[in-house]
Protein backbone atom coordinates (compact mmCIF):
# COMPACT_ATOMS: atom_id res chain seq x y z
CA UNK A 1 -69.95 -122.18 13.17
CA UNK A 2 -67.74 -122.16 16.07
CA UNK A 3 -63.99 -122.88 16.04
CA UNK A 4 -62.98 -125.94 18.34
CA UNK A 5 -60.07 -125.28 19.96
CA UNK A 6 -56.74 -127.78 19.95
CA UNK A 7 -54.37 -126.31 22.49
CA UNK A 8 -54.46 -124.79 25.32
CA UNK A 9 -51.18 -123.47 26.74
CA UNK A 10 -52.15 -122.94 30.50
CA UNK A 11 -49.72 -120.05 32.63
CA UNK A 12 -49.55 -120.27 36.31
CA UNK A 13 -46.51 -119.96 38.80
CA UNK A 14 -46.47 -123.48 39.97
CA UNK A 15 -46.49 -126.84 38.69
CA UNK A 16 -48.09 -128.48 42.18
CA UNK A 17 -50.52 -128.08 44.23
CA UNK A 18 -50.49 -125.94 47.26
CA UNK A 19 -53.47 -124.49 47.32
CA UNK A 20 -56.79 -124.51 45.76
CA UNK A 21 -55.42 -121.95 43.38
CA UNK A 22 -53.24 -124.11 41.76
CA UNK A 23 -55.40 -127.09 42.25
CA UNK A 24 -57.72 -125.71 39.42
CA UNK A 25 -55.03 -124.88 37.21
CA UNK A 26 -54.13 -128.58 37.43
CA UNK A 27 -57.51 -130.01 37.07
CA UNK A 28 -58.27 -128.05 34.19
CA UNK A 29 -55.57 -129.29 32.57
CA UNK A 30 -56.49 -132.86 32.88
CA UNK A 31 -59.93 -131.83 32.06
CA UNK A 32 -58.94 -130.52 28.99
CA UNK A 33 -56.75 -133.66 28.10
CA UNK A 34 -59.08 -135.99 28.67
CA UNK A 35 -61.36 -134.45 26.21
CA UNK A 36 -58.79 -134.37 23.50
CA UNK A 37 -57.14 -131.40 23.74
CA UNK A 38 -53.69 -130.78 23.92
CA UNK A 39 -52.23 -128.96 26.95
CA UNK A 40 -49.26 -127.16 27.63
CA UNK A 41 -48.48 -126.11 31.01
CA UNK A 42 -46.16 -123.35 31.93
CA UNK A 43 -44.77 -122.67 34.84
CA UNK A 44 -41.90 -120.83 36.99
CA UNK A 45 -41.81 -123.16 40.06
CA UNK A 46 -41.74 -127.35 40.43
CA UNK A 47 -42.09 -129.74 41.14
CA UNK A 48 -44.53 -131.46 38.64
CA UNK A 49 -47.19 -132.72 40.18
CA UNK A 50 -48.31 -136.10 38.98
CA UNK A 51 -51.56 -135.03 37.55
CA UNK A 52 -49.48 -133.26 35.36
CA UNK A 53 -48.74 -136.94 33.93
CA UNK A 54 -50.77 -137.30 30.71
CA UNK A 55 -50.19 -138.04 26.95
CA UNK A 56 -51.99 -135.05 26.22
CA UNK A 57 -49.93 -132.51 28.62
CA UNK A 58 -46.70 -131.00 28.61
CA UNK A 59 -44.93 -129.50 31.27
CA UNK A 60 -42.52 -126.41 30.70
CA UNK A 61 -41.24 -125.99 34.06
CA UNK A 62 -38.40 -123.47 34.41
CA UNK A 63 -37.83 -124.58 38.05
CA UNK A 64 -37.47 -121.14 39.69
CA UNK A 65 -38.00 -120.25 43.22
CA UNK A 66 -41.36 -118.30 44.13
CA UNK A 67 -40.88 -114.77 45.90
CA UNK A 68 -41.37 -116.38 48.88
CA UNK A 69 -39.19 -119.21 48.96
CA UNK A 70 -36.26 -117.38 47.32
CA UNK A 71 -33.22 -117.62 49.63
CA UNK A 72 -31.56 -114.49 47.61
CA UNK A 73 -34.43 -111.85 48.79
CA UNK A 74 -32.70 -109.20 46.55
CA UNK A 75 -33.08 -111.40 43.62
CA UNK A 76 -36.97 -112.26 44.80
CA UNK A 77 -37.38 -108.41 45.34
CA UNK A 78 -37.06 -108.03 41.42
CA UNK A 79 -38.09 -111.19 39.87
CA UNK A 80 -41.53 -110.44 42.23
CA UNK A 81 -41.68 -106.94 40.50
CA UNK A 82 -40.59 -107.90 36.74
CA UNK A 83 -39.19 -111.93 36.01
CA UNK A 84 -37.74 -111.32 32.36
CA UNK A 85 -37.20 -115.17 32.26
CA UNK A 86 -41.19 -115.87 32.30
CA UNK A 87 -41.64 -113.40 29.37
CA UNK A 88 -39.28 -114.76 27.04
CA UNK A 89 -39.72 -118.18 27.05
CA UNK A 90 -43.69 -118.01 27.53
CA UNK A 91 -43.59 -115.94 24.42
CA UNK A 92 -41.09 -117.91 22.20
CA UNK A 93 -43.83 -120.92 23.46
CA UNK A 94 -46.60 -119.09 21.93
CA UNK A 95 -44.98 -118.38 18.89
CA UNK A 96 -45.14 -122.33 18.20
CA UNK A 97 -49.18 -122.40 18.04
CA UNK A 98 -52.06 -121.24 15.58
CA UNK A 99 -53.51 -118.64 16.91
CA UNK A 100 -56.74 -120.22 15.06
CA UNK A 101 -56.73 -122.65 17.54
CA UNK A 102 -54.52 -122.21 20.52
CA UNK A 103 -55.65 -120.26 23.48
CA UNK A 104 -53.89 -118.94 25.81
CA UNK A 105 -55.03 -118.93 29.65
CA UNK A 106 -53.45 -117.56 32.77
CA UNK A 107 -54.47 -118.91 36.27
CA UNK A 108 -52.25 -116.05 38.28
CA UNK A 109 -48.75 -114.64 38.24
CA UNK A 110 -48.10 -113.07 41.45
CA UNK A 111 -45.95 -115.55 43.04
CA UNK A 112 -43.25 -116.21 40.61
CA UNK A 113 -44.46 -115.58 36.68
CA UNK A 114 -44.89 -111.73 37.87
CA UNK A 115 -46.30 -108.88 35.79
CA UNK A 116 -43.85 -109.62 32.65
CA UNK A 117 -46.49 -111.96 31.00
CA UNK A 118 -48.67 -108.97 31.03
CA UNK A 119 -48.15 -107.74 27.39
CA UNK A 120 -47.90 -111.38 25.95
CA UNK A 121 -51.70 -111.59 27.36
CA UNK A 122 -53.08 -108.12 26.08
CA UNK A 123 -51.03 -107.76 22.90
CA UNK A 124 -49.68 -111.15 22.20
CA UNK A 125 -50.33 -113.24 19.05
CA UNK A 126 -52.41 -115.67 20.77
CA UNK A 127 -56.37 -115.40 21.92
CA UNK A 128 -55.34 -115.34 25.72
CA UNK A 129 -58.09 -115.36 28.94
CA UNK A 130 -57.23 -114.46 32.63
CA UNK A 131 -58.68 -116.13 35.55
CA UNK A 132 -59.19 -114.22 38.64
CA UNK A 133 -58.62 -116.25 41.56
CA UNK A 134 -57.80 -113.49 44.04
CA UNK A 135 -57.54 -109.71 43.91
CA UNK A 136 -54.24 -109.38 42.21
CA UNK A 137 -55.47 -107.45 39.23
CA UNK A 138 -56.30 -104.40 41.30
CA UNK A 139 -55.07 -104.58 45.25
CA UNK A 140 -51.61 -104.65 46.45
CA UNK A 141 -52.13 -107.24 48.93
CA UNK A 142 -54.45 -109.26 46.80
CA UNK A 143 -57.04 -109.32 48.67
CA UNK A 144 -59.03 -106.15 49.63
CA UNK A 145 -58.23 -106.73 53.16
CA UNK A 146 -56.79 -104.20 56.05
CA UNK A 147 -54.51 -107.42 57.68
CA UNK A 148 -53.56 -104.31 60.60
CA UNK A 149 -57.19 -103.24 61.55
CA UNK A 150 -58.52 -107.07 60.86
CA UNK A 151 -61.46 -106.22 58.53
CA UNK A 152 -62.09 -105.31 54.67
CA UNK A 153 -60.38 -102.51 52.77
CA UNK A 154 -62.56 -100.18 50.83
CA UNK A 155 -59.54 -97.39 50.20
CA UNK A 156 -59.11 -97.21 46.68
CA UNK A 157 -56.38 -99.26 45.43
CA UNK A 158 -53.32 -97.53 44.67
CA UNK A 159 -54.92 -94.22 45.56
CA UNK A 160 -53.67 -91.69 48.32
CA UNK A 161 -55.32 -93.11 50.82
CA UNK A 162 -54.01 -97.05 50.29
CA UNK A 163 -50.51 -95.76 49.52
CA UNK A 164 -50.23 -94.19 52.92
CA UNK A 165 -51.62 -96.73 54.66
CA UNK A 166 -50.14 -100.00 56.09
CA UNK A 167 -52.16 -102.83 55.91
CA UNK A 168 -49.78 -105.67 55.04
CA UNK A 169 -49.55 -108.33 57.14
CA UNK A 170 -45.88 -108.78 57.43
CA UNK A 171 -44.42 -104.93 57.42
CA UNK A 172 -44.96 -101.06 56.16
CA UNK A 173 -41.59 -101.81 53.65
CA UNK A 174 -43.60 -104.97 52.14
CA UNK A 175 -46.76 -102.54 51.62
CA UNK A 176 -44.20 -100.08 50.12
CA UNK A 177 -42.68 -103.22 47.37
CA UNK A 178 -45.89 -104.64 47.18
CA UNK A 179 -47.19 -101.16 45.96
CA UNK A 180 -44.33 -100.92 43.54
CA UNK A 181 -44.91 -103.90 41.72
CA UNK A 182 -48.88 -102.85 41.34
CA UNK A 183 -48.04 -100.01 39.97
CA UNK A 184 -45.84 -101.74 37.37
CA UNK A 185 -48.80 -104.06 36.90
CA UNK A 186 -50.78 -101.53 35.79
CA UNK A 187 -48.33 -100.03 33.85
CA UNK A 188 -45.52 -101.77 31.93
CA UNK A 189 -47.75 -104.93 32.82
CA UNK A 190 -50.74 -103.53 31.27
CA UNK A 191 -53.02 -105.42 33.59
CA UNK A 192 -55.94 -105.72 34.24
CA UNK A 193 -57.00 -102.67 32.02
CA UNK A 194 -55.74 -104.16 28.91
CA UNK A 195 -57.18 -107.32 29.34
CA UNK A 196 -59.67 -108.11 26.79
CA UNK A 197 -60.77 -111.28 29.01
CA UNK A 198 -61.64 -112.22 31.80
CA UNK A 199 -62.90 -115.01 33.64
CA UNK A 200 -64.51 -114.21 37.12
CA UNK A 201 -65.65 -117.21 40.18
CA UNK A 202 -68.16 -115.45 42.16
CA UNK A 203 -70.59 -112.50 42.05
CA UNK A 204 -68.84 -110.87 45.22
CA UNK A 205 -65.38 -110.73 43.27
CA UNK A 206 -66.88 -109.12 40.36
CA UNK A 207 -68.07 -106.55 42.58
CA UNK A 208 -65.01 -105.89 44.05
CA UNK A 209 -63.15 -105.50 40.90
CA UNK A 210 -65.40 -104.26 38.31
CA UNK A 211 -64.23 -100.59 39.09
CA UNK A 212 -60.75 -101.69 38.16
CA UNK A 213 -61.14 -103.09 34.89
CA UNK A 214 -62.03 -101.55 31.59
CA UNK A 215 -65.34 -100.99 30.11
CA UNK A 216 -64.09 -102.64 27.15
CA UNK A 217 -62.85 -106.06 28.95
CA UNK A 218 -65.59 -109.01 27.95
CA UNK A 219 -66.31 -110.91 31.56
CA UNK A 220 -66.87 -114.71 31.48
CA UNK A 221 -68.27 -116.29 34.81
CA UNK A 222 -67.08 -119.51 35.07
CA UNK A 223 -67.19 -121.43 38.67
CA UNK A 224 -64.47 -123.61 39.83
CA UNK A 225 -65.07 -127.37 40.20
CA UNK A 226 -66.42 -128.36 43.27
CA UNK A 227 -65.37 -132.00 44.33
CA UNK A 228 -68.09 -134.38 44.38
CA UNK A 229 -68.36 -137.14 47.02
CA UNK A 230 -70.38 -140.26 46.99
CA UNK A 231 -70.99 -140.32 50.16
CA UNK A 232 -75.07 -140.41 51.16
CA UNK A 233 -76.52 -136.86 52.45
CA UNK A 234 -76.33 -136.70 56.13
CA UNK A 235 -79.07 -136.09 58.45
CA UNK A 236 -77.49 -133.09 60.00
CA UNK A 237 -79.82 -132.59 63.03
CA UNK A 238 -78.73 -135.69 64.18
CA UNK A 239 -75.06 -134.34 64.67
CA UNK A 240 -73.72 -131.90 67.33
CA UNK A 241 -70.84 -130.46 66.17
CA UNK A 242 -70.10 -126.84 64.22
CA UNK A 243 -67.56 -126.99 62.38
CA UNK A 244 -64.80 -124.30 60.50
CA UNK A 245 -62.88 -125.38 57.91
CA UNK A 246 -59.60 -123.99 57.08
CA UNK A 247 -56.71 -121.28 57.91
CA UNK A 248 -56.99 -120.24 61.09
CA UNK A 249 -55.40 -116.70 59.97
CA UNK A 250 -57.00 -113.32 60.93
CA UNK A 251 -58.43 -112.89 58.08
CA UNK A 252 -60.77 -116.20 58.02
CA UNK A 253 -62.90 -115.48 61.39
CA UNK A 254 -61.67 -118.74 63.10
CA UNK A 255 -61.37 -116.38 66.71
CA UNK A 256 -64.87 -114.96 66.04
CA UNK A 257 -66.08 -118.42 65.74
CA UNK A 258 -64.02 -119.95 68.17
CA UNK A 259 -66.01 -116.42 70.81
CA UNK A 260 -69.52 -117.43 69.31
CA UNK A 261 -69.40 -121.01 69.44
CA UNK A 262 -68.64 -120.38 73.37
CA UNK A 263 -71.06 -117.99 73.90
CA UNK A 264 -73.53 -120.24 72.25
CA UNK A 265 -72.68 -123.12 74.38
CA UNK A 266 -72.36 -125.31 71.61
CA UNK A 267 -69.27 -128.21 70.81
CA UNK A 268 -66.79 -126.46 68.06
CA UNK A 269 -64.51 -128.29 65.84
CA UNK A 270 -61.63 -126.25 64.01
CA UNK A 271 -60.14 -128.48 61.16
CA UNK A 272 -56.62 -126.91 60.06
CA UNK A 273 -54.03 -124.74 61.87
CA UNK A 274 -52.47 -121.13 61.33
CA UNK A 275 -51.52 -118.39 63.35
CA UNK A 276 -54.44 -117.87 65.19
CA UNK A 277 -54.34 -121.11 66.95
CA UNK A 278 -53.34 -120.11 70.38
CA UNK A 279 -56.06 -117.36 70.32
CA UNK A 280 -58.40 -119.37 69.54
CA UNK A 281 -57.19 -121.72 72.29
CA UNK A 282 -57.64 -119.09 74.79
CA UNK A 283 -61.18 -117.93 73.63
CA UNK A 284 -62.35 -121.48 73.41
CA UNK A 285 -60.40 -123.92 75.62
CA UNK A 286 -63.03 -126.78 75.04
CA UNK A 287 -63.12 -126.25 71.38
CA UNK A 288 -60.93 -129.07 69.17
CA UNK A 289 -58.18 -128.09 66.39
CA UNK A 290 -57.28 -130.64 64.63
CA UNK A 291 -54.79 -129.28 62.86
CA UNK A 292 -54.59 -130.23 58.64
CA UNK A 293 -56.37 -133.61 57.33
CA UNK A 294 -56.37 -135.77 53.75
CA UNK A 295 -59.48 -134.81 51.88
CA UNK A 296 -60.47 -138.37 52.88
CA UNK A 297 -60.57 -136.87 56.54
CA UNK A 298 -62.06 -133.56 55.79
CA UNK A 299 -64.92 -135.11 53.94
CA UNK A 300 -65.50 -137.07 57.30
CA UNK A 301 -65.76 -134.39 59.56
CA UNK A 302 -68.67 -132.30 57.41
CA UNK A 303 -70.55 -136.09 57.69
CA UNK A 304 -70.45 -135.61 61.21
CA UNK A 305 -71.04 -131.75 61.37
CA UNK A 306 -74.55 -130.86 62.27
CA UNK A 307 -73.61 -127.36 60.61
CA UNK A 308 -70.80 -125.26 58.75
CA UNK A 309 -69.57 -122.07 60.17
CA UNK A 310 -67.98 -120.37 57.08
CA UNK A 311 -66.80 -116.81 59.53
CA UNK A 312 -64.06 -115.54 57.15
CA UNK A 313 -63.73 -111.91 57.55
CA UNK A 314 -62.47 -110.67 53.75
CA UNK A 315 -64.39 -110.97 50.47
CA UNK A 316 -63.08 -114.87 49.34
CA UNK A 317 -63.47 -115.34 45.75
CA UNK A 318 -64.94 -118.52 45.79
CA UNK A 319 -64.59 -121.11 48.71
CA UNK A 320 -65.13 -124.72 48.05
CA UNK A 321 -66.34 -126.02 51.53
CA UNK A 322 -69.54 -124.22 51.49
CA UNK A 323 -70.49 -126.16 48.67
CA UNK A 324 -69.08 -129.16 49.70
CA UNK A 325 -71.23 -129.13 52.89
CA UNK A 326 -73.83 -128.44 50.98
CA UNK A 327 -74.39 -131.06 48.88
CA UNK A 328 -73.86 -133.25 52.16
CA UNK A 329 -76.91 -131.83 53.02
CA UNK A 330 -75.16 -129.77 55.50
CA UNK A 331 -76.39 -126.09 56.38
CA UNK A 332 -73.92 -123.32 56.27
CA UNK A 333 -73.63 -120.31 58.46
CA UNK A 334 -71.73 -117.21 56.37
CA UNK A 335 -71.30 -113.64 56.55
CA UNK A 336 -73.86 -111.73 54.24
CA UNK A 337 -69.68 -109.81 52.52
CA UNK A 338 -68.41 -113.13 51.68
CA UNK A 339 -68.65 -115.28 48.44
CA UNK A 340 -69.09 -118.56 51.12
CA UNK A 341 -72.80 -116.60 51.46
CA UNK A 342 -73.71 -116.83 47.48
CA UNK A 343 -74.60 -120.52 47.76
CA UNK A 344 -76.16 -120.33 50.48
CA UNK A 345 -80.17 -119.46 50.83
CA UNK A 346 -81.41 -117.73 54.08
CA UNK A 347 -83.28 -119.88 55.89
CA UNK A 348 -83.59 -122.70 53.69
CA UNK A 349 -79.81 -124.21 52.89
CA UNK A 350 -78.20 -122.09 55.59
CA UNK A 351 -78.67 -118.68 57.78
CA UNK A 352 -76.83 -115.36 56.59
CA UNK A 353 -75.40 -113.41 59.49
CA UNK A 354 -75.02 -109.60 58.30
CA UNK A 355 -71.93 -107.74 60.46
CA UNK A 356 -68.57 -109.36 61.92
CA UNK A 357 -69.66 -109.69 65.84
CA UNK A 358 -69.79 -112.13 68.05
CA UNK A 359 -73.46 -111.54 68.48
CA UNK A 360 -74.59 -111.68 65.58
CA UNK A 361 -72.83 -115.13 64.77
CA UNK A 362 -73.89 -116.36 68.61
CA UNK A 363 -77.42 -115.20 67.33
CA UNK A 364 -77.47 -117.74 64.18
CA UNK A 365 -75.62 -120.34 65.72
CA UNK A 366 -78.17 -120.46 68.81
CA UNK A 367 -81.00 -120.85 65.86
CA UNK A 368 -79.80 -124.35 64.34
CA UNK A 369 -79.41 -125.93 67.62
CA UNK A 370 -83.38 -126.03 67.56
CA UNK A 371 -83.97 -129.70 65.87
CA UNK A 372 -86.78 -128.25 64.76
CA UNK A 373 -85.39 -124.95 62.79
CA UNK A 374 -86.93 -125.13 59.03
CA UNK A 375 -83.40 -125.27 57.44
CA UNK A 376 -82.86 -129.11 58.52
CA UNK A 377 -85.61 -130.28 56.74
CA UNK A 378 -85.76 -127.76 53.22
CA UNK A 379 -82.34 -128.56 53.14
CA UNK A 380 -83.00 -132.17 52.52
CA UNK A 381 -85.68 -131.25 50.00
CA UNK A 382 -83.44 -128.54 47.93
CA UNK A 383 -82.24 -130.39 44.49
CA UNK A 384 -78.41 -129.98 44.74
CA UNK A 385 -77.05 -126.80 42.43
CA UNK A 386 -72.66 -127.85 42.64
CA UNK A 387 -70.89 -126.82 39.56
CA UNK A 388 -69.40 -130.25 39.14
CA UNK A 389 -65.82 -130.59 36.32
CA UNK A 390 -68.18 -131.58 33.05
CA UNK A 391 -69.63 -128.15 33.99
CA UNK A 392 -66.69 -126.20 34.22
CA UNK A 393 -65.32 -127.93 31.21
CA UNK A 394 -68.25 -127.28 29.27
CA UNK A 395 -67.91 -123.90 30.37
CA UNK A 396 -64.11 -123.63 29.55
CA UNK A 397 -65.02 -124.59 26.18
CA UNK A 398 -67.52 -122.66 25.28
CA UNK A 399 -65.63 -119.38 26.13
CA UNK A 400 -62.29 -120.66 24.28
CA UNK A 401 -64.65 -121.26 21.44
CA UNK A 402 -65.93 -117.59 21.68
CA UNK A 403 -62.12 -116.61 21.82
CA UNK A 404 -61.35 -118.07 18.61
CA UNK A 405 -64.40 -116.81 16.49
CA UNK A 406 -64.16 -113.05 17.74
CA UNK A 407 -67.72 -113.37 18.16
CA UNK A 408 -67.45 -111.93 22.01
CA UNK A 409 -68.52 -108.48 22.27
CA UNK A 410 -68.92 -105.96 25.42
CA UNK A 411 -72.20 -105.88 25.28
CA UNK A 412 -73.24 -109.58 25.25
CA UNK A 413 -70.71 -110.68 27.86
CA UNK A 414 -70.87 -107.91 31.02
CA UNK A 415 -72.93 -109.24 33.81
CA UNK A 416 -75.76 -107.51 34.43
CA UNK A 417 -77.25 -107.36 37.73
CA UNK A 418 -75.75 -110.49 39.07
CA UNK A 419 -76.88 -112.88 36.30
CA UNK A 420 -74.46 -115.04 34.23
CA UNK A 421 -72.71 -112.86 31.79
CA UNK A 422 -73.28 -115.62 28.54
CA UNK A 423 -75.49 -118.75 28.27
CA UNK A 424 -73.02 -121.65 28.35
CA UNK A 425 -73.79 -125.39 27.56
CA UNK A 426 -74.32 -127.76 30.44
């Protein structure tokens, strides 16, 4: 019979959220308290966000500065490498817990926890899982991504080739630290080869990392929650407007949309802001940014969106708005690299365009102005397949449960030609 876990002591660099990183650190942890579990969240940076707020939760903030935000950059030059702080209290924490029933689960550490919580996750006393959210484990950068030549890195991390190569998008000497503190990863860290879990989002991320990790590691996949609206589908071929959702940085496409939607002569709608503004701007002058909007306001805009143009240029790991279009009964447009393409079923949900031009996007854009294109209609007739929070809880659970009995092996948890890796209860 399987042991039921009790606490959960979750590890992340922030107590808030700024991002949809932390965001699922956060929701997990009310998941998990509203189910009767206790929580304890760790983390180097505040403030606490409210969610945070629970009977069942508490919050061991040690109120640091991130490596960003640090105004003492010497100081955030080595805490970014090796933060000594995190690693002593995290582990005196988890010498308070069963390790019967306590699990211990890490939603990312490059910001501010750093490498130092390595060993406490591969040799500590507690069962402990790592969620990959981004490429951390294996790329400098985090992200597979060549921020100088705009388009996907396929050098092999830490290798000749990426050592001698700048791709970071601030400077060569951030390449050089950011390098440094990989290679402590791997090595004082002990990460990611020494994990013995690990939970992956997205078929697309466990392709890009599966090189990195050892044969040995058991993989989990486990989806993030996708917010769920209540809001009726929409009949999206009675709407005119394609819309991107998101940073408008290099690496997320917004200028090849902004080129394709103007080449396609059709009405563009950028909701967000970033660097690439003014380019895109330029490329699209009748196209409308804007800028950041409440969830409330986001959720409007895909009502009105006749389709979604997910054109990010990198990998992803696993994007939310392609889902949440999609269960608005919106079609998506995504590249055939990116995990925004995995929900999304050629020709029936969405279109899949297959290399990063302006053509080829113009090309699929130019199909779903036809009110008559098959994808409107099968779209409407697809039953809805959004990981919702009771699934990722029930997934959660399952795999904590696994933790605590041993009873994971190599064998029964690698994925295997994209499938799930385990059965888990719905």
């Amino acid at each position: 019979m399987d042991m039921q876990v009790e606490n959960v002591i979750i590890a992340y660099d922030f107590a808030h959220i700024n991002g949809g990183q932390a965001k699922v650190a956060i929701d997990s942890a009310r998941l998990l308290a509203e189910h009767g579990i206790n929580v304890v969240y760790f983390a180097a940076c505040g403030p606490v966000d409210k969610a945070l707020h629970h009977p069942r939760i508490k919050t061991l903030c040690l109120e640091q500065h991130d490596i960003l935000t640090d105004p003492n950059r010497v100081r955030a030059a080595i805490k970014g490498i090796w933060n000594s702080e995190t690693a002593r209290v995290l582990s005196e924490l988890t010498e308070q817990f069963d390790p019967n029933n306590t699990v211990l689960h890490c939603h990312g550490f490059a910001k501010a926890l750093s490498a130092s919580i390595g060993p406490i996750l591969t040799h500590g006393r507690l069962p402990s899982i790592y969620t990959m959210h981004e490429y951390f484990l294996a790329c400098p950068n985090g992200g597979f991504y060549d921020y100088k030549k705009n388009e996907i890195c396929t050098r092999r991390a830490l290798g000749l080739d990426c050592l001698s190569t700048n791709c970071d998008v601030r400077h060569a000497a951030h390449k050089a630290w950011r390098s440094i503190r990989q290679k402590v990863t791997k090595t004082f860290g002990r990460m990611p080869v020494s994990l013995k879990d690990i939970i992956y989002i997205s078929e697309t991320q466990h392709r890009a990392v599966k090189s990195y990790l050892s044969k040995d590691t058991n993989l989990h996949y486990v989806p993030n929650p996708i917010p769920t609206s209540e809001r009726s589908e929409v009949i999206a071929s009675d709407n005119d407007i394609f819309l991107f959702i998101g940073r408008l940085n290099p690496e997320k496409g917004g200028v090849l949309f902004a080129k394709a939607a103007k080449k396609a002569g059709v009405k563009a709608v950028f909701v967000g802001d970033g660097a690439d503004r003014s380019m895109i701007e330029n490329e699209n002058p009748d196209a409308l940014i804007t800028g950041w909007q409440t969830p409330e306001q986001v959720q409007q805009w895909i009502s009105k969106a006749r389709c979604l143009v997910f054109s990010s240029l990198w990998y992803e790991c696993m994007p939310l708005v392609p889902f949440e279009a999609l269960s608005l009964g919106i079609p998506v447009i995504a590249g055939a690299w990116t995990a925004g393409s995995e929900p999304v079923r050629h020709q029936v949900n969405g279109l899949i365009f297959q290399d990063q031009t302006v053509q080829s996007l113009t090309s699929a854009i130019e199909e779903l102005k036809d009110n008559n294109h098959p994808v409107f209609n099968n779209i409407r007739l697809m039953e809805k397949e959004t990981p919702g929070s009771e699934q990722h809880l029930n997934r959660l659970l399952d795999v904590y449960a696994k933790l605590l009995t041993g009873r994971v092996s190599g064998s029964d948890c690698r994925p295997s030609q994209g499938r799930e890796v385990a059965e888990f209860n719905e």
